[in-house]
C-alpha atoms as a PDB file:
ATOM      1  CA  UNK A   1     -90.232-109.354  94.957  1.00  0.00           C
ATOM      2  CA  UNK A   2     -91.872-109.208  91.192  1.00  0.00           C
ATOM      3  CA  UNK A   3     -90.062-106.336  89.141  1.00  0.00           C
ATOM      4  CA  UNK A   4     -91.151-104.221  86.271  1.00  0.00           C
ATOM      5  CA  UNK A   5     -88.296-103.577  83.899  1.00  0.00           C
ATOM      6  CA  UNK A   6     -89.741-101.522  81.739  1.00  0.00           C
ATOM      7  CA  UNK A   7     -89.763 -98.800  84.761  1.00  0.00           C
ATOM      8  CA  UNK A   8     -86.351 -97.389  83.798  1.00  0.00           C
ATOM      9  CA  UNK A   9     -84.990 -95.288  86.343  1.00  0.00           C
ATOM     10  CA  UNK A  10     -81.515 -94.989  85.048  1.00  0.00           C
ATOM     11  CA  UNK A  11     -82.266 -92.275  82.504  1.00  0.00           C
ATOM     12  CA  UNK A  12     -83.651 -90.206  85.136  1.00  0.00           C
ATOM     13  CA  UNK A  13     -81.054 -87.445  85.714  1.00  0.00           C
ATOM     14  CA  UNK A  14     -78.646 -86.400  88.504  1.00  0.00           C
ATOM     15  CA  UNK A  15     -80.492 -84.516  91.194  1.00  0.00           C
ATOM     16  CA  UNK A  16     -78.343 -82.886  93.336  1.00  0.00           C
ATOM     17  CA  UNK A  17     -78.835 -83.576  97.372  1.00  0.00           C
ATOM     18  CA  UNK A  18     -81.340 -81.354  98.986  1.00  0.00           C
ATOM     19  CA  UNK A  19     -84.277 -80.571 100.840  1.00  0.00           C
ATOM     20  CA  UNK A  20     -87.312 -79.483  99.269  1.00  0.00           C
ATOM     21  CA  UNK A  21     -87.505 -75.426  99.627  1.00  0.00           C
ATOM     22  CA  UNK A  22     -91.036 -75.327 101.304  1.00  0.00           C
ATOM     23  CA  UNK A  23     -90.962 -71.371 100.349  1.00  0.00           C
ATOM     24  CA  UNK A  24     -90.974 -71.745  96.449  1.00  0.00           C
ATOM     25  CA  UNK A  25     -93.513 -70.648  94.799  1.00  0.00           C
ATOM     26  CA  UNK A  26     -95.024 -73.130  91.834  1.00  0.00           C
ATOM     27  CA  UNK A  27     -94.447 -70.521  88.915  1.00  0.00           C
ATOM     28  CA  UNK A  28     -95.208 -71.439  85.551  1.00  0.00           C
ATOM     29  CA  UNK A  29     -96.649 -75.186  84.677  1.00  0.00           C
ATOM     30  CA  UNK A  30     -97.805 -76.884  81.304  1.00  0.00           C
ATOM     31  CA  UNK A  31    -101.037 -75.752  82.288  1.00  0.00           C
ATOM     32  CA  UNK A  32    -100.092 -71.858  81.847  1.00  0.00           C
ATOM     33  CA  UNK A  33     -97.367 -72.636  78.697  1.00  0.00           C
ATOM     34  CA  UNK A  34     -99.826 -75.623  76.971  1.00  0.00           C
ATOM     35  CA  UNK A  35     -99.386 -79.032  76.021  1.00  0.00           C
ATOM     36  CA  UNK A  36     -99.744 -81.125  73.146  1.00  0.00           C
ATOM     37  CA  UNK A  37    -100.862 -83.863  74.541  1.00  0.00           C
ATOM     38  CA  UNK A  38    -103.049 -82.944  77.713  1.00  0.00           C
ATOM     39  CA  UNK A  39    -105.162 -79.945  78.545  1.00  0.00           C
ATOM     40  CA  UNK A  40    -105.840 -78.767  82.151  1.00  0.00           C
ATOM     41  CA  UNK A  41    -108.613 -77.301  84.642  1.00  0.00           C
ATOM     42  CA  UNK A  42    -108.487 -77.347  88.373  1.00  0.00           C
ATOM     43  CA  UNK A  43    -111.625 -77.260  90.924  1.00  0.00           C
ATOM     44  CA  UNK A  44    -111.504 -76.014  94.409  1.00  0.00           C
ATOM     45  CA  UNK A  45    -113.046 -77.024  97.515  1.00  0.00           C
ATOM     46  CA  UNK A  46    -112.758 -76.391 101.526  1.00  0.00           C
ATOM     47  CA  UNK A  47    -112.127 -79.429 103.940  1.00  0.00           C
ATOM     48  CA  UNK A  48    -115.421 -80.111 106.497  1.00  0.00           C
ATOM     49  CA  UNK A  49    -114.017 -78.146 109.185  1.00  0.00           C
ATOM     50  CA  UNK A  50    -113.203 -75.273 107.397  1.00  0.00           C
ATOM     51  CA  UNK A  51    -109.605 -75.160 107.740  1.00  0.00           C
ATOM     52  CA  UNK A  52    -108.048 -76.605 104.829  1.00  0.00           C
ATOM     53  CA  UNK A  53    -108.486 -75.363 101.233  1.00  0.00           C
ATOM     54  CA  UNK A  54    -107.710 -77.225  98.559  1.00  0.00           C
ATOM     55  CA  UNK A  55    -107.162 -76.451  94.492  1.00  0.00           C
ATOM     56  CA  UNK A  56    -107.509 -79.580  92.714  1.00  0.00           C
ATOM     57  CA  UNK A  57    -105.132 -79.465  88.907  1.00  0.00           C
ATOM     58  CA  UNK A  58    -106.636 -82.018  86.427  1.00  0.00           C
ATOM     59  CA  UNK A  59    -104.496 -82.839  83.422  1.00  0.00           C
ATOM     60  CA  UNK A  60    -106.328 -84.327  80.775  1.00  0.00           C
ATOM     61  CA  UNK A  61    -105.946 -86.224  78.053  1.00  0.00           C
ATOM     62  CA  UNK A  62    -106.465 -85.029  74.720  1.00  0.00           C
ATOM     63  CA  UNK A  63    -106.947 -88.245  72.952  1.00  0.00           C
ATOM     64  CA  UNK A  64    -109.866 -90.011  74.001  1.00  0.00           C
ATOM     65  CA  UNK A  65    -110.764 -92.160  76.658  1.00  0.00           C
ATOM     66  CA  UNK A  66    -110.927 -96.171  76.065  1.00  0.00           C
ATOM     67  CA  UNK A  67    -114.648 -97.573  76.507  1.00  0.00           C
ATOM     68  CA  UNK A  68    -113.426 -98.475  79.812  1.00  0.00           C
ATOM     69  CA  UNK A  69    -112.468 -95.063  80.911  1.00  0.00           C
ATOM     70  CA  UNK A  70    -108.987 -93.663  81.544  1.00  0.00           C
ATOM     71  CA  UNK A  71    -106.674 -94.871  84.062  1.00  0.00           C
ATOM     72  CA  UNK A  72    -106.578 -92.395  86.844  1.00  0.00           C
ATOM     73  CA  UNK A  73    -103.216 -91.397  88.881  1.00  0.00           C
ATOM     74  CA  UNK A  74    -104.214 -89.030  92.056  1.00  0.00           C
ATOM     75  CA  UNK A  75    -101.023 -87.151  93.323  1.00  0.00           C
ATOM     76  CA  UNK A  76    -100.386 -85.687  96.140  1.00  0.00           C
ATOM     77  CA  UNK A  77     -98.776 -82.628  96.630  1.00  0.00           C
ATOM     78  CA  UNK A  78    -100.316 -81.697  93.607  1.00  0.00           C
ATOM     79  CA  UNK A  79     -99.114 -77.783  93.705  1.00  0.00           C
ATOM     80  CA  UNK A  80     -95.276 -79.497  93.605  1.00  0.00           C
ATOM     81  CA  UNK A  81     -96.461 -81.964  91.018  1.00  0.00           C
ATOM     82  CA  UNK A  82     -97.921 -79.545  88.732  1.00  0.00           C
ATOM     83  CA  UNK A  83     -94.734 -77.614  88.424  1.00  0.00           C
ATOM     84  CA  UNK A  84     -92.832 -81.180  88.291  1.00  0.00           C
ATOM     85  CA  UNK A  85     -94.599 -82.293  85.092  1.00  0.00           C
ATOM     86  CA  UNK A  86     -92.940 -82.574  81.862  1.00  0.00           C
ATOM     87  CA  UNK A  87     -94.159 -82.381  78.178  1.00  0.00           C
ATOM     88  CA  UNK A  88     -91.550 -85.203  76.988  1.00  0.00           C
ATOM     89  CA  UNK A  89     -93.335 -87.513  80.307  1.00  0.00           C
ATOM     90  CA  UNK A  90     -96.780 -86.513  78.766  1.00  0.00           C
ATOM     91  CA  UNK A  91     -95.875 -87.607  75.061  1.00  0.00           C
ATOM     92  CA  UNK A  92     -94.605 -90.888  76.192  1.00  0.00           C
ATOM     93  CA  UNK A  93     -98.240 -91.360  78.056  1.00  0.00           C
ATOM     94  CA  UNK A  94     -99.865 -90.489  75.411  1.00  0.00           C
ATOM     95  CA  UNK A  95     -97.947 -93.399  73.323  1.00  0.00           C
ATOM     96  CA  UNK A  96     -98.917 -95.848  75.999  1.00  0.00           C
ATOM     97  CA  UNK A  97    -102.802 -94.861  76.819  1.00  0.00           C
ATOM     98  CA  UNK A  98    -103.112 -92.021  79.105  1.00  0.00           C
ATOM     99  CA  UNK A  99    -103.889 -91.684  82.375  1.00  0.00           C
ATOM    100  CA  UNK A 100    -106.153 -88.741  84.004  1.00  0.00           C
ATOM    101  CA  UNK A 101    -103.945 -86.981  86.256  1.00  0.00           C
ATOM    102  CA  UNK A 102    -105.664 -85.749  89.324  1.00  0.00           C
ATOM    103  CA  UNK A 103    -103.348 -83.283  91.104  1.00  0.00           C
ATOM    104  CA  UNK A 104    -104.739 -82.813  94.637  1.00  0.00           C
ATOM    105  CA  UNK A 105    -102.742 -79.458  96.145  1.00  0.00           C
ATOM    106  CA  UNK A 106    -103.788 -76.587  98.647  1.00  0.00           C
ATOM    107  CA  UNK A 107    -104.882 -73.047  97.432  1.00  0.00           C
ATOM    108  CA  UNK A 108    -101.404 -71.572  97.894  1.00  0.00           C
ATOM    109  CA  UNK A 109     -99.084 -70.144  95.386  1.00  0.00           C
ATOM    110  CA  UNK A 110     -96.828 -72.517  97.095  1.00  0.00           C
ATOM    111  CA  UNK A 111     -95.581 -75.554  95.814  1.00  0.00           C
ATOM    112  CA  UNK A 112     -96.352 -76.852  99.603  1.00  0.00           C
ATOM    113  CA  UNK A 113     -99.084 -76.005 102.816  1.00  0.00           C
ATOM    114  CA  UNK A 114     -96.851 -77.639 105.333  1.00  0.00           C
ATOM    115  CA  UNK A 115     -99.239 -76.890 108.160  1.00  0.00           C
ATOM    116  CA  UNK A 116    -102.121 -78.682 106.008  1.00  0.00           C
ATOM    117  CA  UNK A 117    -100.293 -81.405 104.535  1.00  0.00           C
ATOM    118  CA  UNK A 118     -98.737 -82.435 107.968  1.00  0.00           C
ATOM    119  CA  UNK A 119    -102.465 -83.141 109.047  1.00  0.00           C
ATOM    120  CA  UNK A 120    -103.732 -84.262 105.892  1.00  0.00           C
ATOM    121  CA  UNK A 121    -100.783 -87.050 105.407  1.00  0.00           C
ATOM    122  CA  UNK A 122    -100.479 -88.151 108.595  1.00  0.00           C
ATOM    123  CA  UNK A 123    -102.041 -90.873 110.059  1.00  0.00           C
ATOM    124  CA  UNK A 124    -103.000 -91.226 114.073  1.00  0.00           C
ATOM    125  CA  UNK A 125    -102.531 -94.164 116.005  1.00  0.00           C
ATOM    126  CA  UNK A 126    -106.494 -93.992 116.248  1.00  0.00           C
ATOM    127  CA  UNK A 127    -108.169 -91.920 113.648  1.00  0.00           C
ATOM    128  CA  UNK A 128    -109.527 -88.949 114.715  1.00  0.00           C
ATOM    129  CA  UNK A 129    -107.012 -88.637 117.670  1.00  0.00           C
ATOM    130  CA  UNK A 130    -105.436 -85.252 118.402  1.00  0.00           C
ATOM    131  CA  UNK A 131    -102.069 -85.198 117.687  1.00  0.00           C
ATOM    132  CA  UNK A 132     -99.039 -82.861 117.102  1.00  0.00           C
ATOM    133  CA  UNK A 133     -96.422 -83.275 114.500  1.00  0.00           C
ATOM    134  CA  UNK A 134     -93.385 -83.209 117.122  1.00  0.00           C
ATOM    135  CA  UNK A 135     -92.336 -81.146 120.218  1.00  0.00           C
ATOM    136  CA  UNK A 136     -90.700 -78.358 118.656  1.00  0.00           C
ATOM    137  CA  UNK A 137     -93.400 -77.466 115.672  1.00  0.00           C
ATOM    138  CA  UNK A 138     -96.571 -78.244 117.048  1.00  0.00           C
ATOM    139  CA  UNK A 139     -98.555 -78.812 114.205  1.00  0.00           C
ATOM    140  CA  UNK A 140    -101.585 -80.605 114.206  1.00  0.00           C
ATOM    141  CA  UNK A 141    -101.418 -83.841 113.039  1.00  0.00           C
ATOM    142  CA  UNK A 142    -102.848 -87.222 112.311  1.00  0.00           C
ATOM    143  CA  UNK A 143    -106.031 -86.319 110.059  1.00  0.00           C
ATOM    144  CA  UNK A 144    -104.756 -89.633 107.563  1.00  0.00           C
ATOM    145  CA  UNK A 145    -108.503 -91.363 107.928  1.00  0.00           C
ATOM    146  CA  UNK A 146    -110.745 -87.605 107.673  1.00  0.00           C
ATOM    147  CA  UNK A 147    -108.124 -86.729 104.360  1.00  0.00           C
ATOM    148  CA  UNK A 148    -108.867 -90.317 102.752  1.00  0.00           C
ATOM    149  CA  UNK A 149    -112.224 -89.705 103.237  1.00  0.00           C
ATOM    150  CA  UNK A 150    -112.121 -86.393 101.737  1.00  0.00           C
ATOM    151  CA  UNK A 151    -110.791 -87.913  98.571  1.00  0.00           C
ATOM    152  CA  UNK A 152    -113.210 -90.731  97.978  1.00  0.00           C
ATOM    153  CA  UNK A 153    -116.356 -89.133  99.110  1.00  0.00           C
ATOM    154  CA  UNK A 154    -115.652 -85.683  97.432  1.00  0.00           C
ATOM    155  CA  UNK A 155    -112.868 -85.246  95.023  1.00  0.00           C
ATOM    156  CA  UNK A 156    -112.808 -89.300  93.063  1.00  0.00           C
ATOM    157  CA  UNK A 157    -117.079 -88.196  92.660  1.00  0.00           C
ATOM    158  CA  UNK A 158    -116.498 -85.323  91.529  1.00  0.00           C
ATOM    159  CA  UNK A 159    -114.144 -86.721  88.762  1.00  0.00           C
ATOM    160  CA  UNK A 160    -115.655 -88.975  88.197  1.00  0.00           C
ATOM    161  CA  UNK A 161    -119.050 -86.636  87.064  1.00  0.00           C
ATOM    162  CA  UNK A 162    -116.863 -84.720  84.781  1.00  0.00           C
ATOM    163  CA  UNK A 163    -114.630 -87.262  82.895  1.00  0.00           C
ATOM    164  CA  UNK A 164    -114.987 -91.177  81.761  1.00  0.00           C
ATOM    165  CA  UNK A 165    -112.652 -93.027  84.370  1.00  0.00           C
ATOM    166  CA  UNK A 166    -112.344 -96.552  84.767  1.00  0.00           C
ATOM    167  CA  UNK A 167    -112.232 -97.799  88.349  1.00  0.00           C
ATOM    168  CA  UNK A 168    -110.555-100.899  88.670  1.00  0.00           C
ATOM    169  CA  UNK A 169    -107.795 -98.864  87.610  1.00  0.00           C
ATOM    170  CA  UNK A 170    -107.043 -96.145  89.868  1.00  0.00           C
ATOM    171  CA  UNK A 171    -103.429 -95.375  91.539  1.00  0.00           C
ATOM    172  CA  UNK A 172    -102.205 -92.803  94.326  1.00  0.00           C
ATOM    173  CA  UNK A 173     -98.854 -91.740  94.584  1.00  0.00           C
ATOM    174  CA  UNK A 174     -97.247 -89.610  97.399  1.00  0.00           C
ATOM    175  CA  UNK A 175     -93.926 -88.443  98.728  1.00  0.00           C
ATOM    176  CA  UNK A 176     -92.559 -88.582 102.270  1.00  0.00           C
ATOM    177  CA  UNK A 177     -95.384 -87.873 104.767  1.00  0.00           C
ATOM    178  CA  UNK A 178     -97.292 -88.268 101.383  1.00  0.00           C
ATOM    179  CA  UNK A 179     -95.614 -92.075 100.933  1.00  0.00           C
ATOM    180  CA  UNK A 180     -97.018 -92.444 104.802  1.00  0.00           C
ATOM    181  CA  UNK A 181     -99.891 -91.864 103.569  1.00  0.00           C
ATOM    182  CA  UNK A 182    -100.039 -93.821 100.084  1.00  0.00           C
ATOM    183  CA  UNK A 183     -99.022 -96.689 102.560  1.00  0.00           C
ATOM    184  CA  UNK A 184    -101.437 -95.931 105.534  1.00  0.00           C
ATOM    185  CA  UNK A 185    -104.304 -95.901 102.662  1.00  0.00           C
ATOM    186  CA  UNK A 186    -103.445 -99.729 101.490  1.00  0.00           C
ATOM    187  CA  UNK A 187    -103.566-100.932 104.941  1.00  0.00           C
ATOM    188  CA  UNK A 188    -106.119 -99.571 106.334  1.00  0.00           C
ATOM    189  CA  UNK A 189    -108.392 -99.262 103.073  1.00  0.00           C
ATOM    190  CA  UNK A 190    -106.837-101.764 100.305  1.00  0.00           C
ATOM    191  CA  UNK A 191    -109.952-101.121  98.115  1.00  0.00           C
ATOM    192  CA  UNK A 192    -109.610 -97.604  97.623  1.00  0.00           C
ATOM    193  CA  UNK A 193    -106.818 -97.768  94.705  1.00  0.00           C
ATOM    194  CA  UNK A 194    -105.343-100.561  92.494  1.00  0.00           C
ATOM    195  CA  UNK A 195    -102.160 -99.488  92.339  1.00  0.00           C
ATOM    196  CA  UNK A 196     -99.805 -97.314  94.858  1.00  0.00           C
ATOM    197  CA  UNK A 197     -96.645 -95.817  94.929  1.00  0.00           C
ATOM    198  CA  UNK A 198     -95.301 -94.207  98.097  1.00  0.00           C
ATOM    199  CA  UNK A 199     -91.624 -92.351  97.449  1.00  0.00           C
ATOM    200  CA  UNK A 200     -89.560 -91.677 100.866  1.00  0.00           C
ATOM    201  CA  UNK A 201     -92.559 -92.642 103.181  1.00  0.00           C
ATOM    202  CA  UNK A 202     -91.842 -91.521 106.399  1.00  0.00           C
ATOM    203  CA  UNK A 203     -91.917 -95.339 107.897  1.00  0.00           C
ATOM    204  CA  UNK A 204     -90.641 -93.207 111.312  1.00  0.00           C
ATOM    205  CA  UNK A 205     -94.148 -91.297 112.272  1.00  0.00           C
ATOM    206  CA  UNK A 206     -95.009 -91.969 115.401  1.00  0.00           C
ATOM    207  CA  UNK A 207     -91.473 -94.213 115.945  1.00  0.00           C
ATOM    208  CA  UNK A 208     -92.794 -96.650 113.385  1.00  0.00           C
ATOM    209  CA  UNK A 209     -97.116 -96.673 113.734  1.00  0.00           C
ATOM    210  CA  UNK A 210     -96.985 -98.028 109.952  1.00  0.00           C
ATOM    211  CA  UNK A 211     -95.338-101.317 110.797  1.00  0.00           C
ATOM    212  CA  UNK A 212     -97.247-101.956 113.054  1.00  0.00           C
ATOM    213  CA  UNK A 213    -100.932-100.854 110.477  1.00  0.00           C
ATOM    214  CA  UNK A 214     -98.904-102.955 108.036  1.00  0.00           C
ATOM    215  CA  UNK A 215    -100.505-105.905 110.108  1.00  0.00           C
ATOM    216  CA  UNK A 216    -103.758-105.161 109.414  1.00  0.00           C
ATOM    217  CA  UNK A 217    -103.683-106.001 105.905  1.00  0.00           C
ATOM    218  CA  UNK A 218    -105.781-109.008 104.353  1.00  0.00           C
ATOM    219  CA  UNK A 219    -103.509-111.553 103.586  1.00  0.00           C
ATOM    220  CA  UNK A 220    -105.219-112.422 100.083  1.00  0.00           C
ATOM    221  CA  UNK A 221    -105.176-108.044  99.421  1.00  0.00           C
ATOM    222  CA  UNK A 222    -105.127-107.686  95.683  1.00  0.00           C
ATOM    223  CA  UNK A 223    -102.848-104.924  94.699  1.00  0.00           C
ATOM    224  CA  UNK A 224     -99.781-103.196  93.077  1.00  0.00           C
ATOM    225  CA  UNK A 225     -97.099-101.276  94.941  1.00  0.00           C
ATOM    226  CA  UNK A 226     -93.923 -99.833  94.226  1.00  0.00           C
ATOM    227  CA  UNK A 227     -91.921 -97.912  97.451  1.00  0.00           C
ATOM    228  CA  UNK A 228     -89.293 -96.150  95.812  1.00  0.00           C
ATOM    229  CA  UNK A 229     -86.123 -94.620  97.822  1.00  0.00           C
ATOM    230  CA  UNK A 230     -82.663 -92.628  97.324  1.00  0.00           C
ATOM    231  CA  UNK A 231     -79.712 -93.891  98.394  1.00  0.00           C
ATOM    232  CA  UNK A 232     -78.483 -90.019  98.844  1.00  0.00           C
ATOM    233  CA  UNK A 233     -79.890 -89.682 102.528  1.00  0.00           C
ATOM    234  CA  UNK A 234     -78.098 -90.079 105.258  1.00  0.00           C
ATOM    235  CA  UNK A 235     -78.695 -90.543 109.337  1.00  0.00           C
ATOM    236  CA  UNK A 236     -76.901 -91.070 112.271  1.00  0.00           C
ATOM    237  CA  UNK A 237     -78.432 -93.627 113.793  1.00  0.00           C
ATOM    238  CA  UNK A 238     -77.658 -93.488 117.593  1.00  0.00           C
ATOM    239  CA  UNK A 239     -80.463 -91.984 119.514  1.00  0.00           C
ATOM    240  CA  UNK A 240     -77.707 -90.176 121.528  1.00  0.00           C
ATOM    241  CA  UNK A 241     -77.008 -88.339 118.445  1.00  0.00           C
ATOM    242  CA  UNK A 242     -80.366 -86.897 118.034  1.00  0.00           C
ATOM    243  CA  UNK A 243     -81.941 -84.497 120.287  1.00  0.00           C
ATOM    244  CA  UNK A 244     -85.202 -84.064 118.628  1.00  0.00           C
ATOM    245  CA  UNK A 245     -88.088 -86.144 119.453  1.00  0.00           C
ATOM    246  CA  UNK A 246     -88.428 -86.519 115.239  1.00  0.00           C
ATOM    247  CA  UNK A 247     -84.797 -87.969 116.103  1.00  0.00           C
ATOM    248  CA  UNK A 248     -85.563 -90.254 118.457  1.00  0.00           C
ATOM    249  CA  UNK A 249     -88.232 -91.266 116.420  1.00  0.00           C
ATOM    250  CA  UNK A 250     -86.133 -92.053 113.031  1.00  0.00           C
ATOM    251  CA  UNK A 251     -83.796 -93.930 115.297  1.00  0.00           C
ATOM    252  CA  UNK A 252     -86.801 -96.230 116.615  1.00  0.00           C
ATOM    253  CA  UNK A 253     -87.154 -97.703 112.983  1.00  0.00           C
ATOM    254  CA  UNK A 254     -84.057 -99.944 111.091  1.00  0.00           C
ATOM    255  CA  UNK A 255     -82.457 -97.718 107.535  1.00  0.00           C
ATOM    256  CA  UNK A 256     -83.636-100.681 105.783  1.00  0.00           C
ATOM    257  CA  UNK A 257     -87.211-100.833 107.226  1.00  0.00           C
ATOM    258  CA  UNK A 258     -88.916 -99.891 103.632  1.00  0.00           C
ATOM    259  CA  UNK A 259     -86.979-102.493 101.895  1.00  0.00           C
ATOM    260  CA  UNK A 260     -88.109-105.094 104.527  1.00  0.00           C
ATOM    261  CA  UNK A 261     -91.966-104.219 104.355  1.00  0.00           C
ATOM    262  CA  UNK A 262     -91.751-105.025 100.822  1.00  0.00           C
ATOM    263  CA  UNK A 263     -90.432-108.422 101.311  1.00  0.00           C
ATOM    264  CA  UNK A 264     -92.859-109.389 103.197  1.00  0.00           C
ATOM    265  CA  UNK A 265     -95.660-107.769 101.444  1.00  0.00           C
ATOM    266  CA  UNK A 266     -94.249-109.595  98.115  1.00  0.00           C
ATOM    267  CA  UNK A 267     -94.959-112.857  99.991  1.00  0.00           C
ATOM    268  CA  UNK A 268     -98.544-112.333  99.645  1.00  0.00           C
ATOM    269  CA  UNK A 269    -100.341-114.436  96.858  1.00  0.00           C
ATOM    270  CA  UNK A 270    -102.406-111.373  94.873  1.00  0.00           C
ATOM    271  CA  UNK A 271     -99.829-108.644  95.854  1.00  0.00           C
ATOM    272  CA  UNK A 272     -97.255-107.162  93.144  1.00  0.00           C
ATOM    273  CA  UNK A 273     -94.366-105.708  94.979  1.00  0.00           C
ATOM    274  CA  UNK A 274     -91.544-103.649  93.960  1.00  0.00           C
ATOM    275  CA  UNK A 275     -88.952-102.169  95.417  1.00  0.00           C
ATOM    276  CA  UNK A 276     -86.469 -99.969  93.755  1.00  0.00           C
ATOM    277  CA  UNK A 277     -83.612 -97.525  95.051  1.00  0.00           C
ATOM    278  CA  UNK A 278     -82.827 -94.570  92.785  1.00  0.00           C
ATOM    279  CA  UNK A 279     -78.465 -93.688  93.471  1.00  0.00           C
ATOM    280  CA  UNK A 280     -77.338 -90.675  94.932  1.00  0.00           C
ATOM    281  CA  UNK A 281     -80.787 -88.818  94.941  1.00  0.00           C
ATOM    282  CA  UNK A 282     -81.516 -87.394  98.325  1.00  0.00           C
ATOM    283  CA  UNK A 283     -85.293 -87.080 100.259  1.00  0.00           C
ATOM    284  CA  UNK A 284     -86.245 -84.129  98.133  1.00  0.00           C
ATOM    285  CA  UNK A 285     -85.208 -84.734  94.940  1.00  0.00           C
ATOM    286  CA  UNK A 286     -87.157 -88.094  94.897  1.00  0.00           C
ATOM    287  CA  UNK A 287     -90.337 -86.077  94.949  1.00  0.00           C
ATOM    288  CA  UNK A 288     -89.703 -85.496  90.875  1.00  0.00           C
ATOM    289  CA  UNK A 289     -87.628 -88.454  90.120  1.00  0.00           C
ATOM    290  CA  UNK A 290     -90.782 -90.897  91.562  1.00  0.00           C
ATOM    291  CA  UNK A 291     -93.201 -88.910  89.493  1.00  0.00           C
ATOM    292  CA  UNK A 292     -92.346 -90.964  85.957  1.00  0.00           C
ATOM    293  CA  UNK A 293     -91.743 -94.536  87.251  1.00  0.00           C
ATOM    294  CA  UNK A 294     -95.855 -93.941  88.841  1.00  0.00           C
ATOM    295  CA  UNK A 295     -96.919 -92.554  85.702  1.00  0.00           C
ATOM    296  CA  UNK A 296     -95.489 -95.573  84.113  1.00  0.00           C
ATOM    297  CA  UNK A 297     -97.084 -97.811  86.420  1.00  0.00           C
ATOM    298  CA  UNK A 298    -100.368 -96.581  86.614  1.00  0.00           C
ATOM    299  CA  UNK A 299    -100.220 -97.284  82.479  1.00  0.00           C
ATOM    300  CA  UNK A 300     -98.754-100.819  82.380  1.00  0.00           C
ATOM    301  CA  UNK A 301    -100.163-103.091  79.589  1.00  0.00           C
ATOM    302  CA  UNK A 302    -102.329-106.436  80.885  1.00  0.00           C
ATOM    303  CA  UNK A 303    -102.450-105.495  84.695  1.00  0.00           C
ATOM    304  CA  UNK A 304    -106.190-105.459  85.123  1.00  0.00           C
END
């Protein structure tokens, strides 16, 4: 796999183990306190059934754009990311040409919709089948294709209207059902985005449906990824030992199964692959720790 050694994840710090707290409210951001380096605006808009709502955060930048455009990053869980966002990660973008930062989030106080993002992120074994997130929650699920949609033919326009953006150099990023999707996008639409970083995915939906989408991808795809995970989290991996049918479905796909996509994906000729395991950080804490190796990435000199 090619490497990038300017993303250093070693100064990152310690994140204690835990699970994200899908009650916490976002709270202040840069975008209420100020930054020096990026201001902010947000737009809103409804999904095409009605049932959605989203609240889009745009940061930015204050110095101006290239004659090319800016790079743009999109971000999912953008309510989460917004309150993730540091001024001392800003600075150092603005030092190596800044990217536009399109937050896409729900209109919730909430760092996270979980109903919403669970259909938004996850991907259907056919798109536009109806599907439910497990046996025990219910949720609906597998709206991948209609939310991918949603972002080129609504949200990159409308961007794109409003600020200079280059793009052939566009990036999505996403954490956990998010990295599902970040992954799910490349196969099934390589086009969409240059680069793409997927932190956690959730390789397990539907007891491993994105191994087998994996094979879908053009052999001579042109693109960069980075899959990023913590060595923190821990499974049993006996199918015994798990009750659940989200259980059964973890067990269904090997612990290693994100390190082994990237192999092979490295082994195409116009792919740049990376791989990268961040110590002791558990499956929520790599939702902020991911966030500066993208922003890196999506800013890397000569990759056009």
């Amino acid at each position: 796999m090619k490497h990038w050694g300017w993303i250093a994840l070693g100064c990152l710090p310690l994140i204690t183990l835990a699970r994200p707290d899908l009650s916490q409210k976002v709270g202040p951001t840069l975008a209420d306190t100020g930054s020096a380096y990026y201001r902010f605006e947000r737009f809103e808009l409804d999904s095409t059934d009605g049932r959605r709502h989203y609240r889009i955060h745009l940061a930015v930048p204050k110095r101006a754009a290239p004659a090319e455009g800016y790079p743009a990053l999109y971000l999912l869980d953008g309510n989460a990311v917004n309150a993730e966002l540091r001024e001392d990660w800003l600075a150092e973008m603005d030092e190596r040409g800044p990217p536009l930062l399109v937050m896409i989030g729900y209109a919730t106080e909430l760092r996270f919709d979980v109903d919403a993002r669970v259909y938004d992120y996850t991907p259907a074994p056919q798109p536009g089948q109806p599907l439910l997130e497990d046996e025990e929650r219910r949720r609906p699920a597998g709206g991948a294709a209609q939310f991918l949609d949603l972002i080129e033919q609504r949200i990159k326009p409308h961007v794109a209207l409003h600020h200079p953006v280059d793009p052939q150099r566009q990036g999505l990023w996403g954490h956990s059902y998010g990295g599902a999707f970040v992954l799910n996008a490349l196969f099934t639409r390589p086009q969409a985005f240059q680069t793409y970083v997927a932190a956690e995915p959730s390789l397990w939906w539907q007891s491993g449906l994105l191994l087998r989408t994996e094979k879908e991808l053009p052999v001579d795809t042109a693109a960069r990824l980075l899959i990023l995970r913590g060595t923190g989290e821990t499974r049993p991996r006996a199918a015994d030992d798990m009750p659940s049918a989200r259980a059964r479905a973890m067990a269904a796909v090997p612990a290693d199964a994100a390190r082994r996509m990237a192999e092979r994906l490295s082994t195409y000729p116009r792919m740049q692959v990376d791989y990268r395991e961040l110590a002791g950080l558990g499956h929520g804490p790599m939702l902020s720790a991911s966030l500066l190796p993208a922003l890196r990435l999506i800013t890397q000199e000569n990759h056009r």
